[in-house]
N, C-alpha and C. Protein backbone atom coordinates (compact mmCIF):
# COMPACT_ATOMS: atom_id res chain seq x y z
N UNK A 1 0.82 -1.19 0.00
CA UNK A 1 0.00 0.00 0.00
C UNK A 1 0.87 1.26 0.00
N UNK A 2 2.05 1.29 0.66
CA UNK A 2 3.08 2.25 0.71
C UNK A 2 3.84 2.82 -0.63
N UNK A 3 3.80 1.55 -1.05
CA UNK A 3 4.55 1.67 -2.78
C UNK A 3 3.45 2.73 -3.25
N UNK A 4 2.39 2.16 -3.45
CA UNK A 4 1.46 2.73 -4.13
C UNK A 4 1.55 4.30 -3.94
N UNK A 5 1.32 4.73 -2.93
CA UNK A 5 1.19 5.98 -2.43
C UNK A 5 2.51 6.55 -2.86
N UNK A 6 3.64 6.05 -2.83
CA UNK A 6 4.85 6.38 -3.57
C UNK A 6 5.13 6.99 -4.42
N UNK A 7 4.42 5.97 -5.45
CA UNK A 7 4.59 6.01 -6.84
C UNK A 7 3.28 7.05 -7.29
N UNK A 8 2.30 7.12 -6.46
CA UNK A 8 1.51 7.93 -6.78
C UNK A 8 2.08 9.49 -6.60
N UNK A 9 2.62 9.91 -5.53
CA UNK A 9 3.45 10.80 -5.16
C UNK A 9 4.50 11.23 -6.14
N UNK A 10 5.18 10.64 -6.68
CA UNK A 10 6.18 10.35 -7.54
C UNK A 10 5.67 11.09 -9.14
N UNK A 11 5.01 10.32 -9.20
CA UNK A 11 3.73 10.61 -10.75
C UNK A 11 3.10 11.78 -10.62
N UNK A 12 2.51 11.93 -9.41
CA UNK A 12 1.79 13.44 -9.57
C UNK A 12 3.12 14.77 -9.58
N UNK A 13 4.44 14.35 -8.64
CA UNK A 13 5.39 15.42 -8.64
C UNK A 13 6.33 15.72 -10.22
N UNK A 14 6.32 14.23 -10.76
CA UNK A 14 6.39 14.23 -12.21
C UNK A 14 5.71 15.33 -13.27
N UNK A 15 4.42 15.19 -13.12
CA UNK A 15 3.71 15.83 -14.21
C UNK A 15 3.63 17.46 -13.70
N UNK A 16 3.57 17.50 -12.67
CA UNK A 16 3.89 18.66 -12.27
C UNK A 16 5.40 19.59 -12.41
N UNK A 17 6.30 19.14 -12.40
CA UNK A 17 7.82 19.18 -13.00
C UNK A 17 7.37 19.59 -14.76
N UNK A 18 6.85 18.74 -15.56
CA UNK A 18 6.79 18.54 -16.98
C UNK A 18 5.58 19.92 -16.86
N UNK A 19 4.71 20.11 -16.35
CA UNK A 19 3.59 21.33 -16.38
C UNK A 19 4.73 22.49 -16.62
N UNK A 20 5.29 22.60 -15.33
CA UNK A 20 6.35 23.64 -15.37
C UNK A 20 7.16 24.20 -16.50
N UNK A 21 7.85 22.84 -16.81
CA UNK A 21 8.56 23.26 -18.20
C UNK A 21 8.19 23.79 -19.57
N UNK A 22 7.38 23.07 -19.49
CA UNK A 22 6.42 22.99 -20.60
C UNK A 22 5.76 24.55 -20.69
N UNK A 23 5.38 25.15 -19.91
CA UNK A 23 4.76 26.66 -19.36
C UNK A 23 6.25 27.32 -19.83
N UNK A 24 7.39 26.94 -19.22
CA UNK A 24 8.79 27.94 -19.13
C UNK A 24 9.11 27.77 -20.55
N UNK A 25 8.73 26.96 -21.08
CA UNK A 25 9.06 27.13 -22.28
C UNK A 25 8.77 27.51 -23.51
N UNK A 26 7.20 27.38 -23.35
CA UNK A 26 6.35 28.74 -23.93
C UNK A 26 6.68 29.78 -23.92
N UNK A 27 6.88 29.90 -22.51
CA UNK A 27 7.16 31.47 -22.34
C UNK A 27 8.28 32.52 -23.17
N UNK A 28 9.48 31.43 -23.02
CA UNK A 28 10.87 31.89 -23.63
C UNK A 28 11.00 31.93 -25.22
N UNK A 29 9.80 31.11 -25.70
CA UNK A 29 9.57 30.99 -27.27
C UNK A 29 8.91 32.29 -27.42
N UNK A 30 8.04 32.53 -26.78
CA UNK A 30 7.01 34.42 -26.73
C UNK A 30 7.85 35.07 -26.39
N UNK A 31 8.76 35.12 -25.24
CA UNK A 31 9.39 36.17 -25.03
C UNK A 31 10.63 36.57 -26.41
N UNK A 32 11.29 35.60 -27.20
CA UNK A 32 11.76 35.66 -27.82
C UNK A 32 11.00 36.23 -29.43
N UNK A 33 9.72 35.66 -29.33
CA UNK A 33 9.41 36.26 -30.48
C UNK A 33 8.62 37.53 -30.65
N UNK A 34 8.54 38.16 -29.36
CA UNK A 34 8.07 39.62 -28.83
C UNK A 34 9.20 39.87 -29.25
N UNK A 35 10.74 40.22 -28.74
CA UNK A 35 11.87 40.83 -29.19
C UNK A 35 11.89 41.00 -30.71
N UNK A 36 11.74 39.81 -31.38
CA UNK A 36 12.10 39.89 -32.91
C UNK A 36 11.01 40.86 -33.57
N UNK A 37 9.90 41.12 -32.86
CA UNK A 37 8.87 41.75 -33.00
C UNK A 37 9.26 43.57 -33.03
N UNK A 38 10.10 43.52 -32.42
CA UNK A 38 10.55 44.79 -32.00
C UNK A 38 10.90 46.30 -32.87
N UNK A 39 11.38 45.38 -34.13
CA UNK A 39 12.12 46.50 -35.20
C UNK A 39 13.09 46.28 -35.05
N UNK A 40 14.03 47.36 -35.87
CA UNK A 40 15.45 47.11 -35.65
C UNK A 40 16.00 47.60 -35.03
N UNK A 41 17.13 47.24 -34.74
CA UNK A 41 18.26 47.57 -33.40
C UNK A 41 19.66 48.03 -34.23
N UNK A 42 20.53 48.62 -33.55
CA UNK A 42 21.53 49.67 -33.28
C UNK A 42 22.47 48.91 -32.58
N UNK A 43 24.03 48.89 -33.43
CA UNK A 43 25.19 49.09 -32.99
C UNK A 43 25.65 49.90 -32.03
N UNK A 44 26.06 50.08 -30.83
CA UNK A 44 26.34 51.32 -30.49
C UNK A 44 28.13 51.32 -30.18
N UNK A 45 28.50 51.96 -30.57
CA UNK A 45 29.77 52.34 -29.90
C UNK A 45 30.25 54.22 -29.01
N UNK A 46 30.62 53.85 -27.88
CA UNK A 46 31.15 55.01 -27.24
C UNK A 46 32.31 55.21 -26.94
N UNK A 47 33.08 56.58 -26.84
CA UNK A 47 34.39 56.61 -26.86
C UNK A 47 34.13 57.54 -25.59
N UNK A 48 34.81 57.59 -24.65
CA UNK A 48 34.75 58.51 -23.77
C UNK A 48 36.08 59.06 -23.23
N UNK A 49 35.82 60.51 -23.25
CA UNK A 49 37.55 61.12 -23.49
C UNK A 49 37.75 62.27 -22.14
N UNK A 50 38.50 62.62 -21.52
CA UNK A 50 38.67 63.98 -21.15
C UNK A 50 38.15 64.97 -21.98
N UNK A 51 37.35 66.14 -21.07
CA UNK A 51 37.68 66.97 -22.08
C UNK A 51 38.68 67.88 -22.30
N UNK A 52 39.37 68.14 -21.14
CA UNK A 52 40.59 69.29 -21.15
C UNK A 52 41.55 68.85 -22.46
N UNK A 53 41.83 67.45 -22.62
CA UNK A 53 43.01 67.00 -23.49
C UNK A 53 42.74 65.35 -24.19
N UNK A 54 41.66 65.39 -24.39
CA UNK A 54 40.99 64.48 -25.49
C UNK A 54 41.55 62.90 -25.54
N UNK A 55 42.42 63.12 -23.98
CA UNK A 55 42.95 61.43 -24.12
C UNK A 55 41.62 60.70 -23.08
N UNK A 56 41.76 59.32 -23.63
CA UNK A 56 40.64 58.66 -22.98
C UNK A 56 40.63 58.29 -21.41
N UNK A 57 39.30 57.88 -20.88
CA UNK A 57 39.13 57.86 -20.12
C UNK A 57 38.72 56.07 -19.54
N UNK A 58 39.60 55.79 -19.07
CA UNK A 58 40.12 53.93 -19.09
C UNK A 58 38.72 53.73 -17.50
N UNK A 59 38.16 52.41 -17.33
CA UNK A 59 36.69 51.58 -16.54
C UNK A 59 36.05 52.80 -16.58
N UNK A 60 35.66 53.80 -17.12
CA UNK A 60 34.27 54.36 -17.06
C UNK A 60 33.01 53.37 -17.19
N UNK A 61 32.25 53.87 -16.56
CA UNK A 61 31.06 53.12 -16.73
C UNK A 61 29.95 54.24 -17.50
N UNK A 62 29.52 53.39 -18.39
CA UNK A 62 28.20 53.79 -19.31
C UNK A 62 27.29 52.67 -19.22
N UNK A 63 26.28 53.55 -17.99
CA UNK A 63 24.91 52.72 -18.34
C UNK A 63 24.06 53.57 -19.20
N UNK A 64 23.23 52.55 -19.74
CA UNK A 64 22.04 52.86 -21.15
C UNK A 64 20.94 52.61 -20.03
N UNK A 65 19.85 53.63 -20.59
CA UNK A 65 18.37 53.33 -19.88
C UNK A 65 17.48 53.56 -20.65
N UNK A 66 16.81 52.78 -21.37
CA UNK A 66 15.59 53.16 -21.65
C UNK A 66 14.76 54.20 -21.77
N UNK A 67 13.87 55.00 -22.38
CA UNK A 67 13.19 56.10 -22.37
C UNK A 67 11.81 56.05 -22.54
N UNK A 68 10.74 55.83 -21.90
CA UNK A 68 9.22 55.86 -22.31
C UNK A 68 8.78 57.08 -23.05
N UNK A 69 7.86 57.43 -24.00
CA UNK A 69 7.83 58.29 -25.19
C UNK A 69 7.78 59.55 -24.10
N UNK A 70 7.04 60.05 -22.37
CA UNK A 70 6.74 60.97 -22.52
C UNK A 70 8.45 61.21 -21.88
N UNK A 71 9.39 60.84 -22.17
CA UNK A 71 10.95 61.45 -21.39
C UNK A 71 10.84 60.95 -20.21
N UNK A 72 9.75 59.79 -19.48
CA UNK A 72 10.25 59.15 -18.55
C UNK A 72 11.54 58.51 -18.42
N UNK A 73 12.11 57.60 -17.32
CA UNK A 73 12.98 56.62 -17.83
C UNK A 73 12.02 55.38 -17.36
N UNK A 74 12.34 54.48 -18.17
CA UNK A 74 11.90 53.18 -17.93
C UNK A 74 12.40 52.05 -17.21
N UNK A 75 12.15 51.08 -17.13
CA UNK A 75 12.50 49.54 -16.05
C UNK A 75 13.58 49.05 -16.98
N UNK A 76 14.93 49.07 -16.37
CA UNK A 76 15.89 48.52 -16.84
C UNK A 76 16.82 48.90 -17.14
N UNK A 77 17.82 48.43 -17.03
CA UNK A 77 19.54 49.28 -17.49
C UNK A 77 20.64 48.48 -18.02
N UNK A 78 21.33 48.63 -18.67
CA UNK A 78 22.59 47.97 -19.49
C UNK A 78 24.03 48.66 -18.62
N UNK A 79 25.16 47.76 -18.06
CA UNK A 79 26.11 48.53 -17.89
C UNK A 79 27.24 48.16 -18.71
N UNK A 80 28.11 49.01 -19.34
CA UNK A 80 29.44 48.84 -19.81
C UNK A 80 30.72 49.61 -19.12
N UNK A 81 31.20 49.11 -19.33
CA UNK A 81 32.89 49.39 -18.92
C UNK A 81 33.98 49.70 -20.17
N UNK A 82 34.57 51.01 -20.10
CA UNK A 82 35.32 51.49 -21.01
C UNK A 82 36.26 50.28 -20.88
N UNK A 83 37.46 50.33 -22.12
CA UNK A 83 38.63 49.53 -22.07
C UNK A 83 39.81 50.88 -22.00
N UNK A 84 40.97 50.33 -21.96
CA UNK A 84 42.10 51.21 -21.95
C UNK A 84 41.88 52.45 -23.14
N UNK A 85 40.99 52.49 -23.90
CA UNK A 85 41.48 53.37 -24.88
C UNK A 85 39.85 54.30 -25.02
N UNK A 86 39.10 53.71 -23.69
CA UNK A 86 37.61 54.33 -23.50
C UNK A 86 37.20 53.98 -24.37
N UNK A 87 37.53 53.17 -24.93
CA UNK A 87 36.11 53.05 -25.77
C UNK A 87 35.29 51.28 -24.94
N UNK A 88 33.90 51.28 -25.56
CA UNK A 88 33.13 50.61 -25.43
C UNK A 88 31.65 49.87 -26.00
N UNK A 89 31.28 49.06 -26.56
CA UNK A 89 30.49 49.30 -27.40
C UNK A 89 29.44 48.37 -27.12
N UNK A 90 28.08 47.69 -27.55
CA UNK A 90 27.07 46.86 -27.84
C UNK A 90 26.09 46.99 -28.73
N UNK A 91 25.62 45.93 -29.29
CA UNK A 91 24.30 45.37 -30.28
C UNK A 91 23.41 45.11 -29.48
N UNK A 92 22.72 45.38 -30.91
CA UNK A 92 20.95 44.91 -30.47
C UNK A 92 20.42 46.05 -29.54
N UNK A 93 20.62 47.21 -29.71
CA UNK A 93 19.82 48.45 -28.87
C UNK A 93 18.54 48.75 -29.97
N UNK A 94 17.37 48.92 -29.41
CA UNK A 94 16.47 48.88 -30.36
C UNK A 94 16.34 50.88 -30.67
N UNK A 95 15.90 50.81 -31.63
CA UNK A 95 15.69 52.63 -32.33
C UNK A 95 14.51 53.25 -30.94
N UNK A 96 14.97 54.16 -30.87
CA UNK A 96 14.26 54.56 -30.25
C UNK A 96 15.16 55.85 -29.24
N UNK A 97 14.22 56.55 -27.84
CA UNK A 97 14.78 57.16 -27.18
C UNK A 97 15.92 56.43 -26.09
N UNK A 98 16.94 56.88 -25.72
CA UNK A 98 17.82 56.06 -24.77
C UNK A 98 18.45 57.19 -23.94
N UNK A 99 18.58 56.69 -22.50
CA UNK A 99 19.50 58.10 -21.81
C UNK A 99 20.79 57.29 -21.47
N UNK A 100 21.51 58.06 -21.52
CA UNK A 100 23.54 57.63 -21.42
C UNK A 100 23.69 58.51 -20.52
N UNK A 101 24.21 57.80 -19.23
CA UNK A 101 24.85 58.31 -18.18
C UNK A 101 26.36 57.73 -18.32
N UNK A 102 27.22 58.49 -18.18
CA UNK A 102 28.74 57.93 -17.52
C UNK A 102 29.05 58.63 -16.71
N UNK A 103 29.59 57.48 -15.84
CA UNK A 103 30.54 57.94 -14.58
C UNK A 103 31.79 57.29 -14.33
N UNK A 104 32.43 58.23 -13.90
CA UNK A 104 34.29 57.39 -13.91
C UNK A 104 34.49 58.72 -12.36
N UNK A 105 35.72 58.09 -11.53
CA UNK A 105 36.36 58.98 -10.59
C UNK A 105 36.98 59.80 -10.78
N UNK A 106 37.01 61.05 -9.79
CA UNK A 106 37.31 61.93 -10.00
C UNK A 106 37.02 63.10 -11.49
N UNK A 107 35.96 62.53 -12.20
CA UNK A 107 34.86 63.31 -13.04
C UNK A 107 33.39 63.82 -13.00
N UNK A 108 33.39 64.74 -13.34
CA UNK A 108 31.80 64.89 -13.21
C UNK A 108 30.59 64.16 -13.65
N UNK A 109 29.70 63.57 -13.39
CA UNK A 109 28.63 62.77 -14.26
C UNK A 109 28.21 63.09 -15.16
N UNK A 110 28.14 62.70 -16.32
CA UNK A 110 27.67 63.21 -17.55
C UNK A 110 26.27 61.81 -17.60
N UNK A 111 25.11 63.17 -18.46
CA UNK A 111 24.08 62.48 -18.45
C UNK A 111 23.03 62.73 -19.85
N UNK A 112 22.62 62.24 -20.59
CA UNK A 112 22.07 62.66 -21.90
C UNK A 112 21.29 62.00 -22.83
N UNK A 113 20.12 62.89 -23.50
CA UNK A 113 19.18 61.37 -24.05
C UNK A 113 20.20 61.69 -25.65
N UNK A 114 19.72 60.13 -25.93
CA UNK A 114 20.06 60.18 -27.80
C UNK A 114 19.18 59.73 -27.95
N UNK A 115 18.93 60.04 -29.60
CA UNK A 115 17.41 59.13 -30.50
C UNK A 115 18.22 58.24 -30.80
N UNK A 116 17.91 57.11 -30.96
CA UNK A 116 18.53 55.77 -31.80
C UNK A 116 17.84 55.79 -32.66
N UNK A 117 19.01 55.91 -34.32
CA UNK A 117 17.92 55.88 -35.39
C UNK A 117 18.64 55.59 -36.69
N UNK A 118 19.89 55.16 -36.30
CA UNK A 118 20.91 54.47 -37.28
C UNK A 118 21.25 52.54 -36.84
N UNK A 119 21.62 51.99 -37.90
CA UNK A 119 22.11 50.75 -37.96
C UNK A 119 23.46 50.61 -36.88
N UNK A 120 24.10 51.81 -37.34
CA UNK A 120 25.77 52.07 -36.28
C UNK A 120 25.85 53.58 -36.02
N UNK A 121 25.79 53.86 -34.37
CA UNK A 121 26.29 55.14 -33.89
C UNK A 121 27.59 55.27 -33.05
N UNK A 122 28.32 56.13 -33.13
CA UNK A 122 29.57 56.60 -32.44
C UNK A 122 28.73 57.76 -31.63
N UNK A 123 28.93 57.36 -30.45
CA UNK A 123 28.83 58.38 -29.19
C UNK A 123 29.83 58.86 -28.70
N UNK A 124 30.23 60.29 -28.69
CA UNK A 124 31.77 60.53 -28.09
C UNK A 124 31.14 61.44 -27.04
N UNK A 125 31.76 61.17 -25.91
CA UNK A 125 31.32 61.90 -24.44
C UNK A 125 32.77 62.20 -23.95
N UNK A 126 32.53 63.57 -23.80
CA UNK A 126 33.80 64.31 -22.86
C UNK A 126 33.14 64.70 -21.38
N UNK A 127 34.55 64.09 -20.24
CA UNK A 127 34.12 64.30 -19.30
C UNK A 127 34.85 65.07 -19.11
N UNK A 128 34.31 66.40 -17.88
CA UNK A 128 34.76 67.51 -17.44
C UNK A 128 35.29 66.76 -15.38
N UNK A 129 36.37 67.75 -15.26
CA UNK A 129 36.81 67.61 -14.11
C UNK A 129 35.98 68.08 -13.08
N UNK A 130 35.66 67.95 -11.44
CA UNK A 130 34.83 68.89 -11.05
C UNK A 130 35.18 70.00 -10.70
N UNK A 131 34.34 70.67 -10.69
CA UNK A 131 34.34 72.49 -10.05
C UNK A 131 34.58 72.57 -9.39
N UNK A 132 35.08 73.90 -8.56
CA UNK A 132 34.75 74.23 -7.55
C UNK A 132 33.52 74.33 -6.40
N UNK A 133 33.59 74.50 -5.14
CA UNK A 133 32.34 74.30 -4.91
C UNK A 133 31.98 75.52 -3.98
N UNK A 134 31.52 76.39 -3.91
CA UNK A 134 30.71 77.61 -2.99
C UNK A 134 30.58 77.54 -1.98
N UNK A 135 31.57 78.19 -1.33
CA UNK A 135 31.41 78.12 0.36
C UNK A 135 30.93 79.44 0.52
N UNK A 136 29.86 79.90 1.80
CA UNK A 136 29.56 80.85 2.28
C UNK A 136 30.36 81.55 3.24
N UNK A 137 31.52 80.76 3.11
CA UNK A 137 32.69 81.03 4.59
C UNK A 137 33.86 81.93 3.59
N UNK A 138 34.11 81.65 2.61
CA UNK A 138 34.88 82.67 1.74
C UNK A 138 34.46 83.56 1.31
N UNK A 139 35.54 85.00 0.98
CA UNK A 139 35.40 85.75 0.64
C UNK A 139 34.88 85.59 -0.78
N UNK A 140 34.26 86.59 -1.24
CA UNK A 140 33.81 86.14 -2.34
C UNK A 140 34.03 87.69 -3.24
N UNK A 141 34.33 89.08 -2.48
CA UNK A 141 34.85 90.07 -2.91
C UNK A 141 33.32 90.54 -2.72
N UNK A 142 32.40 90.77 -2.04
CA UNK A 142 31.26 91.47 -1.78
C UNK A 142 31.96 92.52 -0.57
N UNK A 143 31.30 93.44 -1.05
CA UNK A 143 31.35 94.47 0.09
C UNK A 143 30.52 94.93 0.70
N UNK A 144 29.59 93.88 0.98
CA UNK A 144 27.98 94.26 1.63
C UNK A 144 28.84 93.83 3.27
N UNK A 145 28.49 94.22 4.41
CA UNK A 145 28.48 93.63 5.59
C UNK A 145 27.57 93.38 6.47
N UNK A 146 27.13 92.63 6.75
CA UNK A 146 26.26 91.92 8.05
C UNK A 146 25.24 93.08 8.64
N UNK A 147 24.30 93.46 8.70
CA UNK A 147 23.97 94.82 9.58
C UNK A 147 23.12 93.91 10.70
């Protein structure tokens, strides 16, 4: 009687396993043929340089984000990593709006939408050093005083 219940156990955790897959694998066939659905997609390559003296700027990071039509940003992000010579690149970005942030140390964040609307784009981003920053404790050459 034990077997039984076993094997019954066994059989029902079976088909339930095969339900599963069977579902996951639908899914990944739709999800895949939603993408192809998409239009076409974009090469991208970025070079990212100083700007004081136009030599590159070596592990910057450029993440890509998505853009919903009204200039939201959308669910999701891509990250890349410059190589020694800043540059960095990927396929399959679909046409459309995209915002490009990079950040690297000791630079300022640079942040910016592009239209995607070519087969292959070159993005060149110059990063600026940071500013100064405004203290209320320095002189600042006002000659107003305190009354």
């Amino acid at each position: 009687m034990r077997e039984v219940r076993v094997r019954l156990y066994m059989k029902r955790n079976f088909s339930m396993v095969m339900v599963v897959a069977i579902v996951f694998g639908f899914g990944m066939v739709g999800l895949a043929w939603t993408q192809d659905d998409e239009g076409p997609t974009s090469r991208l390559r970025f070079v990212v340089v100083r700007d004081s003296d136009g030599k590159p700027v070596r592990d910057a990071a450029v993440v890509l984000h998505p853009v919903k039509r009204k200039g939201k940003q959308a669910q999701g992000e891509m990250d890349l990593k410059t190589d020694a010579e800043g540059r960095t690149s990927v396929d399959g970005i679909p046409y459309g709006p995209l915002r490009v942030q990079v950040l690297a140390p000791r630079f300022q964040s640079f942040g910016e939408d592009y239209e995607i609307n070519k087969a292959e784009m070159e993005i060149t981003v110059k990063l600026k050093r940071p500013g100064g920053q405004y203290s209320v404790y320095e002189n600042h050459g006002d000659d107003k005083k305190p009354q």
